[in-house]
C-alpha atoms as a PDB file:
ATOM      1  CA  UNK A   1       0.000   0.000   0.000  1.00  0.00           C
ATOM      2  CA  UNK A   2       3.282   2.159   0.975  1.00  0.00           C
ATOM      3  CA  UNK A   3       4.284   1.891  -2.902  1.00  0.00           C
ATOM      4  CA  UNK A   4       1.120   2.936  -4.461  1.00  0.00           C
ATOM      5  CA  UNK A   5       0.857   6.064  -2.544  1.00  0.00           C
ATOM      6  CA  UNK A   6       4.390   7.093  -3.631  1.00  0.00           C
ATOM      7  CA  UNK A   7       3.382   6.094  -7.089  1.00  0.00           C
ATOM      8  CA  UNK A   8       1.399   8.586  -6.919  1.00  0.00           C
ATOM      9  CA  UNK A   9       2.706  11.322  -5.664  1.00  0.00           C
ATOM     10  CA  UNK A  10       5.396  10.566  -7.745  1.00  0.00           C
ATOM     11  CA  UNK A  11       2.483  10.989 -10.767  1.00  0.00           C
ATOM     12  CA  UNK A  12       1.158  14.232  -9.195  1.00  0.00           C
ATOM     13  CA  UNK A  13       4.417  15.398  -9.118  1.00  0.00           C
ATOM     14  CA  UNK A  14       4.643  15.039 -12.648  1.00  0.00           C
ATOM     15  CA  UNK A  15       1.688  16.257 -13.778  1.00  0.00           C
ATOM     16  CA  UNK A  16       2.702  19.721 -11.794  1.00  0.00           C
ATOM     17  CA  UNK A  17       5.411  19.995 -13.786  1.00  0.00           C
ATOM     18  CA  UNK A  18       3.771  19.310 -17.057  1.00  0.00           C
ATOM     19  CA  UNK A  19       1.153  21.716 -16.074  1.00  0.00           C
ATOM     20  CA  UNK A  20       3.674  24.696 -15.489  1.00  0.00           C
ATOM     21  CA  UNK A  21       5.436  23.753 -18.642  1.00  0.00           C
ATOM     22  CA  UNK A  22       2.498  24.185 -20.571  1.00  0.00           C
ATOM     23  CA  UNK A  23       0.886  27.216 -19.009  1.00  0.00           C
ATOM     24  CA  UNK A  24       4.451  28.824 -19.855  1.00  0.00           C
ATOM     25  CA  UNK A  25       4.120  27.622 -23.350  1.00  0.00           C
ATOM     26  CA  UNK A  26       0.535  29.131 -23.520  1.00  0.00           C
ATOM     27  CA  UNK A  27       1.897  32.548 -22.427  1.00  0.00           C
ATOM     28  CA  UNK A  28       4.702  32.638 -24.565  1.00  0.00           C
ATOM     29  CA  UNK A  29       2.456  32.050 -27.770  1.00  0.00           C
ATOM     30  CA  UNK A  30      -0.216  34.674 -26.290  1.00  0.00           C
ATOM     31  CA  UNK A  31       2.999  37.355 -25.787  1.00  0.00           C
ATOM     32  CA  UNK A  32       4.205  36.462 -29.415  1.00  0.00           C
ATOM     33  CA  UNK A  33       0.927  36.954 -30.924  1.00  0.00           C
ATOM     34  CA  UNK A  34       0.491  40.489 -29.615  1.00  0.00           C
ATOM     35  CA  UNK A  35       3.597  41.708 -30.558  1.00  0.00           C
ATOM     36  CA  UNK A  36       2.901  40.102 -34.136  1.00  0.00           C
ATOM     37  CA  UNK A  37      -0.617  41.764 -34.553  1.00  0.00           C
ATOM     38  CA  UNK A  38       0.572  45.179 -32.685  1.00  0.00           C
ATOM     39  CA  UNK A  39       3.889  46.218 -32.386  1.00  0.00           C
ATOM     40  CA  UNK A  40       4.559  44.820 -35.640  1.00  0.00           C
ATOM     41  CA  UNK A  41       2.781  46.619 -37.609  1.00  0.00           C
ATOM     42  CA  UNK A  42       3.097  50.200 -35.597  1.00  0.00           C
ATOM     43  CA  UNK A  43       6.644  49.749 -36.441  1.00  0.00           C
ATOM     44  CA  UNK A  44       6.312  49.296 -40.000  1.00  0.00           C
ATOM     45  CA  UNK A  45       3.975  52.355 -39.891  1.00  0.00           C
ATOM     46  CA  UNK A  46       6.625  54.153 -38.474  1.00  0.00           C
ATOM     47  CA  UNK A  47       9.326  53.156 -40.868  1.00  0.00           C
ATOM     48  CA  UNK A  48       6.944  54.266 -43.937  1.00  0.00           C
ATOM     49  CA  UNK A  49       6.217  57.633 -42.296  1.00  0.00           C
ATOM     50  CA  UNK A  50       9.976  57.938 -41.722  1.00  0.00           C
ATOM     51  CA  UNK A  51      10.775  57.286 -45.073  1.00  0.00           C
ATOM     52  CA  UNK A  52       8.062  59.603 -46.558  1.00  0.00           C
ATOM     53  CA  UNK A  53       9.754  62.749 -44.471  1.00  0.00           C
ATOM     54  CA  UNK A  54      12.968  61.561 -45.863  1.00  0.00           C
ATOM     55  CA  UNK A  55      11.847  61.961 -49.687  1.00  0.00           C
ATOM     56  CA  UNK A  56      10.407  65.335 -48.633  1.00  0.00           C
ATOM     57  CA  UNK A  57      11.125  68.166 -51.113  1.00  0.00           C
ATOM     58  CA  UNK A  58      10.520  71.825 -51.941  1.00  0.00           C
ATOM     59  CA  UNK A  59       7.444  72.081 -54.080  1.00  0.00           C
ATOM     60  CA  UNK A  60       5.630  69.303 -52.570  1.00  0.00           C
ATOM     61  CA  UNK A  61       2.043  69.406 -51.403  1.00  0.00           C
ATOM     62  CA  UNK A  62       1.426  68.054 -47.850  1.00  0.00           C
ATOM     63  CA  UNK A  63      -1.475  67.907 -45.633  1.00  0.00           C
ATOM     64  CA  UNK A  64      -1.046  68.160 -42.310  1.00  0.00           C
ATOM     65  CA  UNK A  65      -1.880  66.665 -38.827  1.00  0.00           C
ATOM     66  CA  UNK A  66      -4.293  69.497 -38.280  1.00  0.00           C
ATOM     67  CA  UNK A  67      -5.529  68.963 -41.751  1.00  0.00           C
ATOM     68  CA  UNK A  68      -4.069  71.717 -43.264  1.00  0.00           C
ATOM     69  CA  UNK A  69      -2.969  71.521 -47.377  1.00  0.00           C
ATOM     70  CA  UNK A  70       0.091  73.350 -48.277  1.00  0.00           C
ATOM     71  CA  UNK A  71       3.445  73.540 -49.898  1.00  0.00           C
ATOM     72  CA  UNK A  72       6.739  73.352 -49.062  1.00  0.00           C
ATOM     73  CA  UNK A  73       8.808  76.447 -48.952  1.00  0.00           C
ATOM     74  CA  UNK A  74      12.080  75.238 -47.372  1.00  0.00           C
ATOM     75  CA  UNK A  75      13.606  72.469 -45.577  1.00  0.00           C
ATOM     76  CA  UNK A  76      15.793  72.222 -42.483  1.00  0.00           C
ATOM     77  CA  UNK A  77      16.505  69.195 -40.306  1.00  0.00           C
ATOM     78  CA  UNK A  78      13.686  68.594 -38.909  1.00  0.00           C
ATOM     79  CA  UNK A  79      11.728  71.722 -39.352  1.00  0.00           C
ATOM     80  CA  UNK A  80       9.707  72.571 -42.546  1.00  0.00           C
ATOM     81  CA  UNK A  81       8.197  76.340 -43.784  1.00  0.00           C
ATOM     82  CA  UNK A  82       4.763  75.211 -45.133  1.00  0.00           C
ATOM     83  CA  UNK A  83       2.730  78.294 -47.617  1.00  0.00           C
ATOM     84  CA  UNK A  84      -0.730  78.107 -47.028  1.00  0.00           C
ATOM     85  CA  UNK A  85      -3.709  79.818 -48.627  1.00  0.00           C
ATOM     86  CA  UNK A  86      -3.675  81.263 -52.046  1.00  0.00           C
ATOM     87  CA  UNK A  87      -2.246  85.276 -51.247  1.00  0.00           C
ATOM     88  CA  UNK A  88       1.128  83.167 -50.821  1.00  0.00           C
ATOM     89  CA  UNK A  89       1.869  85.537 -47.277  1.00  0.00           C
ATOM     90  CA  UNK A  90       1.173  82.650 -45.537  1.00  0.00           C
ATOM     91  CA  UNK A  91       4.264  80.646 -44.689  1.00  0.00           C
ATOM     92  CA  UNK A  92       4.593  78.246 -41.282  1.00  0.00           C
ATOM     93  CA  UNK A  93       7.398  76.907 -39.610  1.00  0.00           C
ATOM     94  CA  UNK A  94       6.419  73.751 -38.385  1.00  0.00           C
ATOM     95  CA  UNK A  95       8.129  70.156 -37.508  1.00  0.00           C
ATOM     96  CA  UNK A  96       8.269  67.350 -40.266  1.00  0.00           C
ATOM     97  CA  UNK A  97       5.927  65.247 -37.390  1.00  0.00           C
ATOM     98  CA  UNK A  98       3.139  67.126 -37.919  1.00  0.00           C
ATOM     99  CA  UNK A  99       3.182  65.995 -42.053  1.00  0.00           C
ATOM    100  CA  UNK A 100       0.929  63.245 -42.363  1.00  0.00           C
ATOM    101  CA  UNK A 101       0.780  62.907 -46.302  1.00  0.00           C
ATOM    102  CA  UNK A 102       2.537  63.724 -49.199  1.00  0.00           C
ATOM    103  CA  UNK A 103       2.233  64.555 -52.620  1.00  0.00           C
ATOM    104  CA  UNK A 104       4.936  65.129 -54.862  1.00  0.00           C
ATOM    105  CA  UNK A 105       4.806  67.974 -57.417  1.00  0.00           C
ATOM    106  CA  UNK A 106       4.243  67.619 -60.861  1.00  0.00           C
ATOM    107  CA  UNK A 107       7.565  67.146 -62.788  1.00  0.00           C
END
């Protein structure tokens, strides 16, 4: 009778372990799937935003995070003079953050 209970405890013992092993398993594939379906994608948003400030040029038209249309006047590092409005007397300094599209100018 001595050796079946330690038989099983031995089992239960076992089956803890299993059962930690997969509940681990279960939160690493939950944790994997939300970066995949979250921070994945943010960052490639980011990187395409990125690279549409980089191809930024005088003479394009952008609209802005306020929803403002303009063009571009001049660029610095990381500040651009938008004109807005059609009197041309209109020109704002703002930061290349607040562009949110871009469209280039005729050629």
């Amino acid at each position: 009778m001595n050796i079946l209970l330690t038989d099983a405890a031995a089992a239960n013992a076992a089956m803890g372990g299993m059962e930690l092993v997969t509940m681990l398993l279960v939160y690493a594939v939950i944790i994997f799937a939300m970066w995949f379906f979250f921070m994945r994608p943010q960052k490639k948003e980011q990187k395409r935003h990125a690279a549409m400030l980089a191809a930024l040029e005088t003479g394009d038209c952008v609209l802005t995070n306020a929803g403002f249309i303009g063009i571009v006047i001049d660029i610095n590092d990381d500040t651009v003079i938008v004109e807005f409005g059609n009197n041309k007397n209109c020109r704002i300094p703002m930061e290349k953050s607040a562009i949110a599209r871009v469209e280039k100018a005729n050629q």
